[in-house]
N, C-alpha and C. Protein backbone atom coordinates (compact mmCIF):
# COMPACT_ATOMS: atom_id res chain seq x y z
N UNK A 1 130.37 107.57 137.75
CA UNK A 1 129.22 108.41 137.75
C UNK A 1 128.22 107.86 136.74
N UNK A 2 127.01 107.93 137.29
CA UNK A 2 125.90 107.19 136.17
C UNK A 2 125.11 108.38 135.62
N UNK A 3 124.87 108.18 134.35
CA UNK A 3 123.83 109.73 133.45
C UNK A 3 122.96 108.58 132.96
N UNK A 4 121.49 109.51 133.28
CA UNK A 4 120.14 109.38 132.54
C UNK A 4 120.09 109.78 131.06
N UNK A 5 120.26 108.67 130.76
CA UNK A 5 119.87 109.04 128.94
C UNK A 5 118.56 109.28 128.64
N UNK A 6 118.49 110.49 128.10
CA UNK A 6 116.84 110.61 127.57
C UNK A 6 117.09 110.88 126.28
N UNK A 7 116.02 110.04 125.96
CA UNK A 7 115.85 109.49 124.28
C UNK A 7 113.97 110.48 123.74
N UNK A 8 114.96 111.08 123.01
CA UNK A 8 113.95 112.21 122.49
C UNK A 8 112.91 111.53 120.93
N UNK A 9 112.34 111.12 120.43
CA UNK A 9 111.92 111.07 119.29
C UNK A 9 110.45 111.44 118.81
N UNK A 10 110.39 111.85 117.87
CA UNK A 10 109.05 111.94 117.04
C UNK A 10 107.95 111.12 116.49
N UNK A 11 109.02 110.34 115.37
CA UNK A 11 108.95 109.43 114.74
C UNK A 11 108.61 107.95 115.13
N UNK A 12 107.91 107.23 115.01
CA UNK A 12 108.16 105.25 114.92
C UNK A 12 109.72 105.42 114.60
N UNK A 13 110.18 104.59 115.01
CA UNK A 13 111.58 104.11 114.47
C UNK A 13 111.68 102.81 114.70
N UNK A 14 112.80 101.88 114.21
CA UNK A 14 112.39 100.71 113.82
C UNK A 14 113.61 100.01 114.29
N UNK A 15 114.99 100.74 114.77
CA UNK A 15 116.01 100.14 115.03
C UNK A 15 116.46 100.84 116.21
N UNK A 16 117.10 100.84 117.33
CA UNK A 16 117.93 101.32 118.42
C UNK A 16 119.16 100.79 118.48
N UNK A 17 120.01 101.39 118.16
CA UNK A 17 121.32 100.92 118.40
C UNK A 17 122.42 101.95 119.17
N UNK A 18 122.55 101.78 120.49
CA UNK A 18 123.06 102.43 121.68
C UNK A 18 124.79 101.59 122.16
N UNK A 19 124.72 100.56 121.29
CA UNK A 19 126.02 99.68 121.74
C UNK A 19 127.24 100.58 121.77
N UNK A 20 128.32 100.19 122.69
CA UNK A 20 129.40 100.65 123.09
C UNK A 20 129.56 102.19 123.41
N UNK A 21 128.82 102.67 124.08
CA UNK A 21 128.44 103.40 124.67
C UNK A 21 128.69 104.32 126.05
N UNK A 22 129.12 103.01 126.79
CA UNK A 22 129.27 103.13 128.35
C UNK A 22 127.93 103.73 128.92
N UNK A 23 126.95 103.06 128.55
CA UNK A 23 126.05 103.79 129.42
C UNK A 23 125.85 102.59 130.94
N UNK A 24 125.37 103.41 131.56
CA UNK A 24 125.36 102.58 133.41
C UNK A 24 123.78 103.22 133.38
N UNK A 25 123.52 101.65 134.41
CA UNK A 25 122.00 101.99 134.92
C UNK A 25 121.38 100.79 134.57
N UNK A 26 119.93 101.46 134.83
CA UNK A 26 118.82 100.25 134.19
C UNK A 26 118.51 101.04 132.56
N UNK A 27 118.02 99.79 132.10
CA UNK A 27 117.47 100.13 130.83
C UNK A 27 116.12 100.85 131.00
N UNK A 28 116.30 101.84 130.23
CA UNK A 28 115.27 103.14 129.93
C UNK A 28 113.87 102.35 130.07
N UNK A 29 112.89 102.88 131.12
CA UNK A 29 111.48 101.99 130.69
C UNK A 29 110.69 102.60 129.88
N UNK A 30 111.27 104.03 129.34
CA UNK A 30 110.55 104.10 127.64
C UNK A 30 111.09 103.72 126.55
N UNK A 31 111.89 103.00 126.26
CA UNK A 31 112.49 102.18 125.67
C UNK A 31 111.79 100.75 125.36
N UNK A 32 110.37 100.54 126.03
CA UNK A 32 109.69 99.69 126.10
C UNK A 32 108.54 99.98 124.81
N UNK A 33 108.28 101.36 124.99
CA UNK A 33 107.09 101.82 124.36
C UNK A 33 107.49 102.81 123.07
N UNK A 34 108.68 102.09 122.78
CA UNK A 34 108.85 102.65 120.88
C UNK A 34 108.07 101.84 120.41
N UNK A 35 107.59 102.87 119.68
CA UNK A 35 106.56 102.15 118.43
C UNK A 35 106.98 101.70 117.12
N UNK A 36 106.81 100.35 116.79
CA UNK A 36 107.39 99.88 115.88
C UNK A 36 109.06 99.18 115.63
N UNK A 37 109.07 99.25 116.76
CA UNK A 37 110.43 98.58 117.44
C UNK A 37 111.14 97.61 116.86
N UNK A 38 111.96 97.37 115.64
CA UNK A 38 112.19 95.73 115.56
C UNK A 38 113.99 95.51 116.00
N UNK A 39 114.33 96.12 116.24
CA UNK A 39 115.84 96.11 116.76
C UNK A 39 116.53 96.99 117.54
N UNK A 40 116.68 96.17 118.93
CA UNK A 40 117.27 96.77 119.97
C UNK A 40 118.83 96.19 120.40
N UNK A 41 119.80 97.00 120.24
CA UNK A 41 120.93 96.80 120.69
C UNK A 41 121.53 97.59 121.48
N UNK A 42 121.41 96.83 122.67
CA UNK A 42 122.24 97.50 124.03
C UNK A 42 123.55 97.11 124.78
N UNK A 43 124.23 96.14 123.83
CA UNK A 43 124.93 95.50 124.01
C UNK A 43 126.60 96.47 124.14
N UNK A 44 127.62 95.68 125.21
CA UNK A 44 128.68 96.48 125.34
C UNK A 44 128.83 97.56 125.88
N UNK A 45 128.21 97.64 127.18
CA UNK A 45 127.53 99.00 128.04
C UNK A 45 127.88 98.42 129.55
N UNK A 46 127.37 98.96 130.44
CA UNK A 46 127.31 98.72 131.59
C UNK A 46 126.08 99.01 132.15
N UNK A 47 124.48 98.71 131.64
CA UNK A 47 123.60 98.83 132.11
C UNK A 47 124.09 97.52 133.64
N UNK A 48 122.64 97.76 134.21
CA UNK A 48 122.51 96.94 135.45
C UNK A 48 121.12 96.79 135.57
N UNK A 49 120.90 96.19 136.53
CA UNK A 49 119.52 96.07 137.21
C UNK A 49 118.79 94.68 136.25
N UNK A 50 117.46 94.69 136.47
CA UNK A 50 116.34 93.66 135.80
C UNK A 50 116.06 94.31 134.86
N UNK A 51 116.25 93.17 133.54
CA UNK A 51 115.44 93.50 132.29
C UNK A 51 114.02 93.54 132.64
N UNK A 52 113.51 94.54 131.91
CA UNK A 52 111.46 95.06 132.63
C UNK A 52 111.16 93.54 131.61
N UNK A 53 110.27 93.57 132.92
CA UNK A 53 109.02 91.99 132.38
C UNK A 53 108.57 93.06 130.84
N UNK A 54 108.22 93.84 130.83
CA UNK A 54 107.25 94.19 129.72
C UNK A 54 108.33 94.62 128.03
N UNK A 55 109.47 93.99 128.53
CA UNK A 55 110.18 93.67 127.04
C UNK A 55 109.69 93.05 126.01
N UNK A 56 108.55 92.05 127.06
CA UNK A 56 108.18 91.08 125.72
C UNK A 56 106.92 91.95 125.47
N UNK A 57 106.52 93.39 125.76
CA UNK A 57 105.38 93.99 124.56
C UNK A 57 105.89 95.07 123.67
N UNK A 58 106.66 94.76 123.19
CA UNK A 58 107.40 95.27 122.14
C UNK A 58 107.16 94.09 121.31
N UNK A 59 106.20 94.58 120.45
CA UNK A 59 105.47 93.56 119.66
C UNK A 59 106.11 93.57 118.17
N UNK A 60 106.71 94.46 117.59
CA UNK A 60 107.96 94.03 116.38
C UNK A 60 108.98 93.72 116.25
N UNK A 61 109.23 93.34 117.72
CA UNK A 61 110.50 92.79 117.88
C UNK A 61 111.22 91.82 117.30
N UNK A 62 112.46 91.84 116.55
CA UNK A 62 112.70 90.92 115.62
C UNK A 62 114.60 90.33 116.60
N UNK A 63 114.82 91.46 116.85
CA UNK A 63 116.41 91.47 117.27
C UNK A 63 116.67 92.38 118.69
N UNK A 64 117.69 91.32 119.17
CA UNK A 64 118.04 92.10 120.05
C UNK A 64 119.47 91.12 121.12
N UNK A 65 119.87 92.48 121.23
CA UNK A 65 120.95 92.26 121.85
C UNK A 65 121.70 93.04 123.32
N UNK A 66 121.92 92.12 124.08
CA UNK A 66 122.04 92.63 125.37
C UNK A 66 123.50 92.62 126.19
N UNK A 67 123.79 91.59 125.04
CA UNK A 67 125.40 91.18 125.35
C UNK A 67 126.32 92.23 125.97
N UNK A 68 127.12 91.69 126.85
CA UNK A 68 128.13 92.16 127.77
C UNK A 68 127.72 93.37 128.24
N UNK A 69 126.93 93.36 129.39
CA UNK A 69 126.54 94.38 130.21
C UNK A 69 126.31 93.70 131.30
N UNK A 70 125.40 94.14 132.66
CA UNK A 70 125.55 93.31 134.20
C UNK A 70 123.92 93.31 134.42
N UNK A 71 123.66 92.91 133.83
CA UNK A 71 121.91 92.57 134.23
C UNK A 71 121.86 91.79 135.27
N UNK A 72 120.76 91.77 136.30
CA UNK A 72 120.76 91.06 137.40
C UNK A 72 119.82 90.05 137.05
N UNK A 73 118.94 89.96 136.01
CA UNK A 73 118.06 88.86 135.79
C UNK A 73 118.05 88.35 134.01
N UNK A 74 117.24 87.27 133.78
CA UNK A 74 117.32 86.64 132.50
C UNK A 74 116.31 87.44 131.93
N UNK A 75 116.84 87.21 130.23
CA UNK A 75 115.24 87.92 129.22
C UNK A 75 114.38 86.83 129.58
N UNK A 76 112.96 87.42 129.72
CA UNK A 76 111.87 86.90 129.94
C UNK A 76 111.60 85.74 128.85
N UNK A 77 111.13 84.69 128.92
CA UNK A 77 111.09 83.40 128.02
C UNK A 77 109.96 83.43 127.35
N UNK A 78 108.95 84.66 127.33
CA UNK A 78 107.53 84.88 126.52
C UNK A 78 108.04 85.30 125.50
N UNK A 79 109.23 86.35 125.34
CA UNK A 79 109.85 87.55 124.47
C UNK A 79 110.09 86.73 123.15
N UNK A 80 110.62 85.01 123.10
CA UNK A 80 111.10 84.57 122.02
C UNK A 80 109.51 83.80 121.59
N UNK A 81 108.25 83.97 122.10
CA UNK A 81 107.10 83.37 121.31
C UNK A 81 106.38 83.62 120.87
């Protein structure tokens, strides 16, 4: 069975860390539009689907990790420039 995680916040926050989890699905596409973003770890889950092209506008992005989950496509090659 797959659950919609909804991610509630107020605040900028500066780190996401969701690893080992078991979450299934695609990755959240507001998860794109945290503000101030510099570390995302989604790693050790069972997301699926395409990482969103618009990963790479998460413009404080410093870290991130995607490891061992079933993505159907590669991180975008703009994201590391």
């Amino acid at each position: 069975m797959s659950y919609r995680l909804q991610l509630y916040y107020s605040l900028p926050t500066d780190s996401l860390n969701v690893a080992n989890n078991q979450l299934k699905g695609p990755l959240p596409q507001q998860w794109m539009s945290i503000a101030g973003l510099q570390e995302l770890d989604v790693s050790h889950n069972e997301l699926s689907g395409e990482i969103p092209n618009d990963i790479d506008g998460i413009k404080n992005l410093r870290s991130l990790n995607m490891a061992h989950n079933h993505f159907s496509s590669s991180i975008p090659p703009e994201l590391g420039r």
